[in-house]
Protein backbone atom coordinates (compact mmCIF):
# COMPACT_ATOMS: atom_id res chain seq x y z
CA UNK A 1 99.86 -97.24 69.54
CA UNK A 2 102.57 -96.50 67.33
CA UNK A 3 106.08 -98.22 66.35
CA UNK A 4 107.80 -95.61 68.27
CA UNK A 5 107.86 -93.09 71.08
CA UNK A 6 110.66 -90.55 69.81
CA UNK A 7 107.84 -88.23 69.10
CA UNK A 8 108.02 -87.38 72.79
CA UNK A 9 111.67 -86.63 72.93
CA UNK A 10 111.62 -83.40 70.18
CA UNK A 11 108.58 -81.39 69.11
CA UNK A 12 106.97 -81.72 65.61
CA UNK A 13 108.78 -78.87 63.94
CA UNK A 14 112.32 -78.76 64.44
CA UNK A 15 114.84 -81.41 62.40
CA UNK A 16 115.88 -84.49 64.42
CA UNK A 17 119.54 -82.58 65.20
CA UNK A 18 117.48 -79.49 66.39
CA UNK A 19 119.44 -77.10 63.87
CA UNK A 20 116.37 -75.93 61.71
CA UNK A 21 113.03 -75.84 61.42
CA UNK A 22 110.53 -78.40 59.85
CA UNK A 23 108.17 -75.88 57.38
CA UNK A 24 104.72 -77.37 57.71
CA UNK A 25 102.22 -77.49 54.84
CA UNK A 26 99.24 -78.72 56.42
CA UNK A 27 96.84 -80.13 53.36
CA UNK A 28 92.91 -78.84 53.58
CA UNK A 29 89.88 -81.39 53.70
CA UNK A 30 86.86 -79.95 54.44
CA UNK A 31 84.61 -81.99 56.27
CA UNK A 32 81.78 -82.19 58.56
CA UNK A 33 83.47 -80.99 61.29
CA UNK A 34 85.78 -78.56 59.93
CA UNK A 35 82.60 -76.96 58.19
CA UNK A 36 81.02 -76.50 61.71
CA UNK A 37 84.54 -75.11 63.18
CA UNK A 38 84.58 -72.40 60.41
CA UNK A 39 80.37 -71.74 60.96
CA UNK A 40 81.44 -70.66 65.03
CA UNK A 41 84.82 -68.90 63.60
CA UNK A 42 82.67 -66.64 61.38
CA UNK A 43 80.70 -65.44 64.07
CA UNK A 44 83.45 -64.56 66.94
CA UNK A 45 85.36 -62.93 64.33
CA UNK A 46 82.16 -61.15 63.54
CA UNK A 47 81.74 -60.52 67.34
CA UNK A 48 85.33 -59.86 67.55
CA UNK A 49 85.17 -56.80 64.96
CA UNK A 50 82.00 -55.02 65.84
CA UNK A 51 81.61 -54.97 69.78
CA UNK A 52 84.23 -52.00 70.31
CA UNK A 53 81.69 -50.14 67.99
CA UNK A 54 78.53 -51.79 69.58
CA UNK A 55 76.77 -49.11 72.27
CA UNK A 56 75.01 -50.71 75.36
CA UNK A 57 73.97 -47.58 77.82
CA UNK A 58 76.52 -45.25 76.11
CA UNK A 59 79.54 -47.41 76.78
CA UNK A 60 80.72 -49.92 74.56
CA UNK A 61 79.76 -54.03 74.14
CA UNK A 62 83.54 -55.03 75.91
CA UNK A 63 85.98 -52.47 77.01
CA UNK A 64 89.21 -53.29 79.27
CA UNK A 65 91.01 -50.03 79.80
CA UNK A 66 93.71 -51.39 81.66
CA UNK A 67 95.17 -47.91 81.38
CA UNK A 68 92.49 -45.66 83.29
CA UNK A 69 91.12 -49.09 85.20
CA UNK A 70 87.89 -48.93 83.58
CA UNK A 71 86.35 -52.19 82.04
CA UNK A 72 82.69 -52.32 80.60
CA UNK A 73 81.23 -55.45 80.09
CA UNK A 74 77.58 -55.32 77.76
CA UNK A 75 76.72 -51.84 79.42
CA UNK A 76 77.65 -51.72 82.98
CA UNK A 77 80.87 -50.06 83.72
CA UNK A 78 82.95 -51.32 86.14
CA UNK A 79 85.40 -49.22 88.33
CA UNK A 80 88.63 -49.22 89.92
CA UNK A 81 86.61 -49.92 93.23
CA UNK A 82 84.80 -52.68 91.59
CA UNK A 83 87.99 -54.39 90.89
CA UNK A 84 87.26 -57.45 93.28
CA UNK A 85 84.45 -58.13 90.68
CA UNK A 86 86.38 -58.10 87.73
CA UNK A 87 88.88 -60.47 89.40
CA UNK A 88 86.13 -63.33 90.54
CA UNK A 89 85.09 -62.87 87.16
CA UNK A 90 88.14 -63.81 85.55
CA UNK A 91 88.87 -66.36 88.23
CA UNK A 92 85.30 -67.99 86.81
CA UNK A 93 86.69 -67.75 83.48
CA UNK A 94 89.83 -69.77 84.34
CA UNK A 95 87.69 -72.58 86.41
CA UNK A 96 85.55 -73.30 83.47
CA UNK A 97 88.31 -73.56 81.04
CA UNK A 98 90.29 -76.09 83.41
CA UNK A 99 86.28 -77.63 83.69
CA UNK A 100 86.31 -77.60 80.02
CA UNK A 101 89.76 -78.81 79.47
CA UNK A 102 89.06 -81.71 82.04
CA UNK A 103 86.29 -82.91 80.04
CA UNK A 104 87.06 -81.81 76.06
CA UNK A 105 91.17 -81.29 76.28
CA UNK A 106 92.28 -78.76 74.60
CA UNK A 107 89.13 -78.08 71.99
CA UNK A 108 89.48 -74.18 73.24
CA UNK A 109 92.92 -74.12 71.69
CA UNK A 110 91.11 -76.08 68.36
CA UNK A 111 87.79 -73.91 68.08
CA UNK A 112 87.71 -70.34 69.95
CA UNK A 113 91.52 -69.02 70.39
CA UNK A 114 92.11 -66.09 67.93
CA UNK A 115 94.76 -67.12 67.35
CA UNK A 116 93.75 -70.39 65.48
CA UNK A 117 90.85 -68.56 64.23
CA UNK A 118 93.32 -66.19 62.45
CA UNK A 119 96.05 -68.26 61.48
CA UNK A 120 93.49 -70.41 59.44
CA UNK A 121 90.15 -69.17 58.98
CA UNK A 122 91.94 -65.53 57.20
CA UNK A 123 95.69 -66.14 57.08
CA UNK A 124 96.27 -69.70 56.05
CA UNK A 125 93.29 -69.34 53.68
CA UNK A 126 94.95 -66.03 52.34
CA UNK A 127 97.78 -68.57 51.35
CA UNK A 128 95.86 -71.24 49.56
CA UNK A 129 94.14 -69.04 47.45
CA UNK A 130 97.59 -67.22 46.50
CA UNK A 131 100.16 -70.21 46.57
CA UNK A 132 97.95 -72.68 45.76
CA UNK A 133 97.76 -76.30 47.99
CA UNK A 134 100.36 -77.48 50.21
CA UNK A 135 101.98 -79.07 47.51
CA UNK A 136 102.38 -75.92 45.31
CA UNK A 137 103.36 -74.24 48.26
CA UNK A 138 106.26 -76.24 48.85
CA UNK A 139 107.49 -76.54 45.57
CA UNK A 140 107.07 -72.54 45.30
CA UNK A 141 109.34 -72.23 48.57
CA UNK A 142 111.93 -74.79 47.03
CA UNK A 143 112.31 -72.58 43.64
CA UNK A 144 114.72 -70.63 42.91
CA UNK A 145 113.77 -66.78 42.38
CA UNK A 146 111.91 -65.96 39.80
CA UNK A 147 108.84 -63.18 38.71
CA UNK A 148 105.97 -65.46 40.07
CA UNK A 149 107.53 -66.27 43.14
CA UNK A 150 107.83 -62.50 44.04
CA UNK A 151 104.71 -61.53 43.03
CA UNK A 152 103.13 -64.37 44.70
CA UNK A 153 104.90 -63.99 47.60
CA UNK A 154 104.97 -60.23 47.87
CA UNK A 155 100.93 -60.09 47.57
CA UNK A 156 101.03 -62.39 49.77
CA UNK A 157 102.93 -60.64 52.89
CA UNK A 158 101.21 -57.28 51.61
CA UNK A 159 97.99 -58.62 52.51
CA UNK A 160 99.21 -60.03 55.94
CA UNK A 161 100.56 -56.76 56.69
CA UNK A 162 97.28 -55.15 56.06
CA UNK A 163 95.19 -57.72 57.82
CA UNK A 164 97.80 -57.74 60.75
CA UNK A 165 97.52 -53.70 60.54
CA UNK A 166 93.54 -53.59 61.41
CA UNK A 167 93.83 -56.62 64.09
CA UNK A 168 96.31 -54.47 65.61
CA UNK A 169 93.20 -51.58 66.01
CA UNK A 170 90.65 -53.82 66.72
CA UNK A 171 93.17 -55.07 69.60
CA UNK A 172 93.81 -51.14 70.54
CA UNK A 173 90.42 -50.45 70.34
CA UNK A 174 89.73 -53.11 73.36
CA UNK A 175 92.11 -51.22 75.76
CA UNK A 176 91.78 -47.63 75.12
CA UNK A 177 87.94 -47.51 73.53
CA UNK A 178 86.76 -47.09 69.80
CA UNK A 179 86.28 -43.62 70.16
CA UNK A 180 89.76 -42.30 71.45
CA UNK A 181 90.85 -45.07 68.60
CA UNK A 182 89.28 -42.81 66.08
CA UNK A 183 90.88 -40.18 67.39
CA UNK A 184 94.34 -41.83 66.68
CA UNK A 185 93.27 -42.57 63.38
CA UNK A 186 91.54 -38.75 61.82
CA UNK A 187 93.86 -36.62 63.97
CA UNK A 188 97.28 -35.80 63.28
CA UNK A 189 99.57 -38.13 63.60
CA UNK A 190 102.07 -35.84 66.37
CA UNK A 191 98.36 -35.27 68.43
CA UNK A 192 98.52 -39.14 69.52
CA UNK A 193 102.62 -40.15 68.87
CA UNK A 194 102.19 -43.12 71.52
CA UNK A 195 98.96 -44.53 70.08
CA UNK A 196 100.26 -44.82 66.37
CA UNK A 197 103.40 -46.36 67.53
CA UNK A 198 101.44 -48.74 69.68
CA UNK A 199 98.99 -49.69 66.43
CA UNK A 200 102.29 -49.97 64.34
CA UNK A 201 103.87 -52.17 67.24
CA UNK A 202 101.09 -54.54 67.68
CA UNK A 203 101.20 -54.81 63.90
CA UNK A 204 104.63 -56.00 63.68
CA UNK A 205 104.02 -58.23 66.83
CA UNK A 206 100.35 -59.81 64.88
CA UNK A 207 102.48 -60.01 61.12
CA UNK A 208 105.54 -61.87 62.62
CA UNK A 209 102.68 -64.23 64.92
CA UNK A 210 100.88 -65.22 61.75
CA UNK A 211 103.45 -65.40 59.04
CA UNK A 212 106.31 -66.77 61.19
CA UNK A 213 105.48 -68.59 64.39
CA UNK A 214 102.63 -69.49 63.67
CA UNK A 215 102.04 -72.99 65.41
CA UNK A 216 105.02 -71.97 67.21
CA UNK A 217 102.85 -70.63 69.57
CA UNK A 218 100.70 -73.22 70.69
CA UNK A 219 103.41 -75.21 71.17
CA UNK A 220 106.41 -73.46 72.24
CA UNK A 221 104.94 -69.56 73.55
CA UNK A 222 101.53 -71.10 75.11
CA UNK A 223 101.37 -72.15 78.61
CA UNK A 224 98.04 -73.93 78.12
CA UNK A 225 99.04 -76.95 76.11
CA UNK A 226 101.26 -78.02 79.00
CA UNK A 227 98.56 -77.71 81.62
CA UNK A 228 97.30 -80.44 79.74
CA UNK A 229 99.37 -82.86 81.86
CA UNK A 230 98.06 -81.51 84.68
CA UNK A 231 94.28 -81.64 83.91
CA UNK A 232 94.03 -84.52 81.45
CA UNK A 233 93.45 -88.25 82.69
CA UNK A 234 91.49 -91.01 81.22
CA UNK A 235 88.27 -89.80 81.36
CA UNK A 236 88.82 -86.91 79.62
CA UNK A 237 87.23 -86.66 76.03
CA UNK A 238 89.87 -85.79 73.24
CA UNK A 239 90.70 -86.12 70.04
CA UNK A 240 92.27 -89.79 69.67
CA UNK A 241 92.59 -92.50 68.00
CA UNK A 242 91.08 -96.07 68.55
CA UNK A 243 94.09 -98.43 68.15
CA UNK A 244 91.81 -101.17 70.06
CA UNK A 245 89.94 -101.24 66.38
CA UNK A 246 92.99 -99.13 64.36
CA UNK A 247 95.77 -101.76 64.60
CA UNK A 248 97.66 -103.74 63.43
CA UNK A 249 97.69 -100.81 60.00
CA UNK A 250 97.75 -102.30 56.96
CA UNK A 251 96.27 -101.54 53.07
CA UNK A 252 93.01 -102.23 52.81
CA UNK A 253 91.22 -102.70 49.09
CA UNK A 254 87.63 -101.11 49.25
CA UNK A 255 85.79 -104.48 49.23
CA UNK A 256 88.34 -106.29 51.63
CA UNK A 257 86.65 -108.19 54.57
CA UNK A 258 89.62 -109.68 56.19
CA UNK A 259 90.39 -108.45 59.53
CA UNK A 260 93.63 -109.48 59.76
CA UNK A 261 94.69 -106.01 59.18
CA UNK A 262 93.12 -103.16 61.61
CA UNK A 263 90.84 -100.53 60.07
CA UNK A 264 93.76 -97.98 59.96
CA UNK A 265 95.16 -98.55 56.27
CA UNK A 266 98.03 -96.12 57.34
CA UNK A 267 97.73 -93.73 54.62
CA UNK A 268 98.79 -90.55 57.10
CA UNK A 269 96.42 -88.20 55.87
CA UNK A 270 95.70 -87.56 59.48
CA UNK A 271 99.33 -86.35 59.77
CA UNK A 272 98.97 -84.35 56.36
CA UNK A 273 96.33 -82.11 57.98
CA UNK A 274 97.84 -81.65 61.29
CA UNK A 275 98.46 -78.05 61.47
CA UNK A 276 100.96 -78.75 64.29
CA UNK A 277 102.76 -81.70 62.30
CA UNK A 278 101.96 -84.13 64.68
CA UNK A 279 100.94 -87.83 63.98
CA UNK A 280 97.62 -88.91 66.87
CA UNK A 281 97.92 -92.12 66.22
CA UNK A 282 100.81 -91.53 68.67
CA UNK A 283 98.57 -90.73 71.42
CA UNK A 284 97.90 -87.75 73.66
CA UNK A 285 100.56 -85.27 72.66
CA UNK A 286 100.98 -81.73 73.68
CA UNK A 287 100.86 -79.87 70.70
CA UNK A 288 97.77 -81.39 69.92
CA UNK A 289 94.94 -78.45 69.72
CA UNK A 290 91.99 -80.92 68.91
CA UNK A 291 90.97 -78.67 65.52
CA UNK A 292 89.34 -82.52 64.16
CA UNK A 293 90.96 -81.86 61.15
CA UNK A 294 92.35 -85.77 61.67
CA UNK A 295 88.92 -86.89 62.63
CA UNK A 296 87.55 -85.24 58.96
CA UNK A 297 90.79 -86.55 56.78
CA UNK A 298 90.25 -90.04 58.72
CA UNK A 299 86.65 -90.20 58.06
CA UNK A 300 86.53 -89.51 54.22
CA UNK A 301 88.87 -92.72 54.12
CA UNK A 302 86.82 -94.72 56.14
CA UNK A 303 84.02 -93.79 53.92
CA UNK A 304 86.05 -94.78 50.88
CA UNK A 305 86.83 -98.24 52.44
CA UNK A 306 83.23 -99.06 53.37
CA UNK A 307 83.91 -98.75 57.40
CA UNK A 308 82.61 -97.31 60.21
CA UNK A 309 83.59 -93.57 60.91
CA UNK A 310 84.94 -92.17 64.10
CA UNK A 311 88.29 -93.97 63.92
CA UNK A 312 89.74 -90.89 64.91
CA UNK A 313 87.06 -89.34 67.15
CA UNK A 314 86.38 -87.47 70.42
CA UNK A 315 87.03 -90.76 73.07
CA UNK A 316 88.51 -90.86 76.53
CA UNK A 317 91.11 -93.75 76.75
CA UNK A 318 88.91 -95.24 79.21
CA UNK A 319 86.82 -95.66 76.31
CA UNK A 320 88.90 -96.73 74.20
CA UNK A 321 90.46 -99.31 76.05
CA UNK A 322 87.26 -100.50 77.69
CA UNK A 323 85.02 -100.25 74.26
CA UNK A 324 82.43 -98.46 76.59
CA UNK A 325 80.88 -95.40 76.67
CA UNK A 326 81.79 -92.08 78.05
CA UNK A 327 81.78 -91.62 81.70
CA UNK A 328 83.51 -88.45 83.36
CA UNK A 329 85.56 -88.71 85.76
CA UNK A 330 85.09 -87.54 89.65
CA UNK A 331 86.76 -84.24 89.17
CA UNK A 332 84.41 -82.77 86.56
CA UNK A 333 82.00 -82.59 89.83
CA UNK A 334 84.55 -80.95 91.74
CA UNK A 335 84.89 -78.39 89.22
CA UNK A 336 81.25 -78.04 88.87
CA UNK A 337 80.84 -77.42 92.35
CA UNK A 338 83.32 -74.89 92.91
CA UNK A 339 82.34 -72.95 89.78
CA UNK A 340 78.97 -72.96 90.92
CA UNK A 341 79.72 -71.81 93.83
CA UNK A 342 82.25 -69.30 92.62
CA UNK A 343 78.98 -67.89 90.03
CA UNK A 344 76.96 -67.40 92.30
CA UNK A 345 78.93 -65.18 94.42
CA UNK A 346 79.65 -63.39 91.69
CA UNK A 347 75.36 -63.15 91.24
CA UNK A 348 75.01 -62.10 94.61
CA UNK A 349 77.46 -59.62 94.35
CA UNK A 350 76.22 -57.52 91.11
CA UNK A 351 72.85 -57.96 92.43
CA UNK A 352 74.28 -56.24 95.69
CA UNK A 353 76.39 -53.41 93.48
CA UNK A 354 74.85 -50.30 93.90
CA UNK A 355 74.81 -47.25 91.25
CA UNK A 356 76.50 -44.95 93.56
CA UNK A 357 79.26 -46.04 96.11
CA UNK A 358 79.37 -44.03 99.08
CA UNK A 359 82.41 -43.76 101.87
CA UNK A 360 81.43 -41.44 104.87
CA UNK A 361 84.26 -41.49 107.33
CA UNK A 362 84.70 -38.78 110.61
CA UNK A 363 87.89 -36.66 110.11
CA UNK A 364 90.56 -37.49 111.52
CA UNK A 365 92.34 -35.77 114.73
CA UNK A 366 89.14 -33.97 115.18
CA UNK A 367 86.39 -34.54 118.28
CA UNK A 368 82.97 -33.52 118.86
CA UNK A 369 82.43 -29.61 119.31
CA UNK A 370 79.58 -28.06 121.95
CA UNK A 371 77.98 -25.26 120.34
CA UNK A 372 76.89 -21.74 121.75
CA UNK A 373 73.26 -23.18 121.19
CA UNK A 374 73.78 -26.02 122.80
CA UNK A 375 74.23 -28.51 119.78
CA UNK A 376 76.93 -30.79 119.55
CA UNK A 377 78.40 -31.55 115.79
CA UNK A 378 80.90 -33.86 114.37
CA UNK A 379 83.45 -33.41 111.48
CA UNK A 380 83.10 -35.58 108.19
CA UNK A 381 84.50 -35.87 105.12
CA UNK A 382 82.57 -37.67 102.20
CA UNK A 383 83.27 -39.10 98.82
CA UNK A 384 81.09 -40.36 96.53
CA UNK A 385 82.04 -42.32 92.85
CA UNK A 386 79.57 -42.68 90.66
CA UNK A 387 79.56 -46.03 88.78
CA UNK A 388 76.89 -45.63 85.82
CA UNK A 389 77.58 -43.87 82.49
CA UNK A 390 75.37 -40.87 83.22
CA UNK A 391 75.59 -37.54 85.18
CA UNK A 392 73.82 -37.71 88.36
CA UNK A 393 72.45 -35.17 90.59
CA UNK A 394 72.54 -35.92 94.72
CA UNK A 395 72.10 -34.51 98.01
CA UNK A 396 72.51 -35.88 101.60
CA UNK A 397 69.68 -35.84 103.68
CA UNK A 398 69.47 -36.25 107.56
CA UNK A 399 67.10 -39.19 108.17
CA UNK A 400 66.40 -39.31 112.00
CA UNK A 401 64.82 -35.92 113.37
CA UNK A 402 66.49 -33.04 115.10
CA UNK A 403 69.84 -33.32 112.77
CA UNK A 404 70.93 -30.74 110.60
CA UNK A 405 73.67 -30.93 108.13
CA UNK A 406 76.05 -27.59 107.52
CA UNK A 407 78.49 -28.06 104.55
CA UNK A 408 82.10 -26.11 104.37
CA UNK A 409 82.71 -28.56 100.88
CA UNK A 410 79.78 -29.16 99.05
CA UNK A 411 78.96 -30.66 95.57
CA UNK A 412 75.77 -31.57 94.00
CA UNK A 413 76.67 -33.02 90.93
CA UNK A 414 78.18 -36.40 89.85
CA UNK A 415 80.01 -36.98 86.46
CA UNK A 416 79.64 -40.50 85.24
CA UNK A 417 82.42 -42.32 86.12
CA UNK A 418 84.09 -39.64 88.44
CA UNK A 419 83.88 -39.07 91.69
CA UNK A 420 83.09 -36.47 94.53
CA UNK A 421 84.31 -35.15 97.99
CA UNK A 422 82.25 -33.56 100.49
CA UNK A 423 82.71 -32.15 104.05
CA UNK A 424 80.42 -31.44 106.42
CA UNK A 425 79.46 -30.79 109.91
């Protein structure tokens, strides 16, 4: 599987004496695969931009107000007091990307992180069609100054600022809601000091992410490549490569029938693509964020050479090794079972969630009272939160005969997402 195994002792982009960093210029093929990738990009950045302005029930599509504790989720508002809901939920969210991971690797990391989706659906694109291919790009970075590297250069970082600059209020606009949002943005500037320096912070944060770090963080910042360890074994579909049918590499000529050679004619386009700089014929590696662009690059050659595709493919090493087919592995049914179960708690549990949550409790240090007419009342306090998005009017009614309700504290009137205290005899 490779002539060496130094690749495990340093990551991708730093020099061998761990001085400087290694500049990657990851070259573009678009294939099958990568045509697909950009198909689901388009449409969670599209999902991505409008639901802060989408309206379900007079709240908005996603809102997590950290802030004032209020999170919306297509419509239905969730509360401080519904904060056991919101943490199952996230708990579910976890469980099905380690189920995921378990079974695909790390194809979140590849297909649905914003941050890939960013750095090259809009940012890394931004740079091809301004610098030119990786090869331009390079020898642009290795020239000396001159009038088209500034310009280039220049409109390129202006646009990242800009594109970093609305991120940074679609990100806002998630926490604190697309209307206070506009606020920030049509009001004066001294109305809403800690909001503009919080878009203008986030920018920074976003423009430094995409122009410096970039795969920086996937390998260095995020802790979910290294869970990888953790949660991938054999069975586990990932990107990889077959040496059973790669090796030994050698050229190949187009018409060549002679299998002396493996199928791999070691031409290291799948390296050339790697946005992380990494080389899969290696093996399982952590910086590896299955994107396919190795399986595309390795298929166009395979094409080329008149041999099968899939050379680089989505395999377990079971597979691999075995020349089988797929089989999971007994802990995708663990999983399975526990995030069923998990799901349909959380069912039961909305299903259960009422509009209006009530607490009635008897005040305290106080006992019954016997009454000139010969009635004996009780001391309660009441309060009521009201969990929808609309104004509601209530009353408390006695349900078993003979008892009679006399308020000292009385309201009638719930505001959406506020709440109300009563007392009462």
């Amino acid at each position: 599987m490779g002539e060496t195994i130094s690749f495990r002792d340093h990551i991708t982009t730093v020099t061998d004496d761990g001085k400087h960093r290694k500049w990657l210029y990851p070259k573009l093929i678009k294939g099958k695969l990568y045509r697909y990738r950009s198909y689901f990009s388009y449409a969670l950045l599209v999902l991505l931009f409008s639901a802060p302005f989408i309206k379900v029930n007079g709240e908005q599509l996603i809102l997590l107000n950290i802030l004032e504790r209020k999170f919306a989720f297509f419509g239905v508002t969730f509360s401080p007091q519904d904060f056991y809901l919101f943490v199952l939920g996230m708990l579910i969210f976890v469980v099905f990307v380690v189920l995921f991971t378990v079974v695909f690797g790390r194809v979140w990391c590849g297909w649905a992180c914003p941050q890939t989706i960013f750095m090259e659906m809009v940012f890394r694109r931004i740079e091809y069609w301004i610098e030119g291919d990786p090869v331009k790009q390079k020898k642009l970075d290795s020239s000396p100054l001159s009038f088209e590297k500034v310009w280039k250069k220049g409109t390129k970082h202006i646009l990242f600022i800009l594109i970093s600059f609305v991120i940074s209020n679609i990100f806002l606009s998630y926490i604190i809601g697309s209307t206070e949002l506009l606020k920030i943005v049509s009001e004066p500037v001294g109305s809403h000091l800690t909001g503009f320096i919080s878009i203008w912070l986030f920018t920074a944060v976003f423009y430094l992410v995409f122009s410096r770090m970039r795969e920086l963080v996937c390998i260095v910042a995020c802790p979910y490549g290294r869970l990888q360890g953790v949660l991938l074994d054999n069975k586990s579909m990932i990107v990889a490569y077959d040496y059973k049918r790669g090796e030994p590499r050698g050229k190949r000529r187009r018409i060549e029938t002679d299998k002396a050679t493996g199928d791999c004619i070691d031409c290291s386009l799948c390296v050339q693509v790697c946005p992380t700089g990494i080389d899969i014929r290696n093996g399982t590696q952590l910086e590896c964020i299955n994107c396919t662009l190795c399986i595309d690059a390795c298929d166009m050659v395979m094409k080329k050479i008149n041999r099968p595709e899939r050379l680089i493919g989505f395999k377990s090493e079971d597979q691999i090794a075995t020349g089988g087919i797929f089989k999971p592995g007994k802990r995708l049914y663990s999983y399975a079972a526990v995030l069923l179960v998990m799901i349909s708690v959380l069912v039961v549990l909305l299903v259960r969630r009422t509009d209006v949550e009530a607490t009635v409790l008897r005040a305290g240090g106080t006992l019954y009272q016997l009454r000139d007419d010969g009635t004996v009342s009780n001391l309660y306090n009441a309060e009521f939160v009201n969990k929808t998005n609309k104004d509601l009017q209530f009353e408390i009614r006695p349900l078993e005969k003979g008892v009679s309700i006399q308020y000292i504290q009385q309201e009638r009137k719930l505001k959406k997402g506020a709440g109300a205290k009563l007392t009462f005899l």
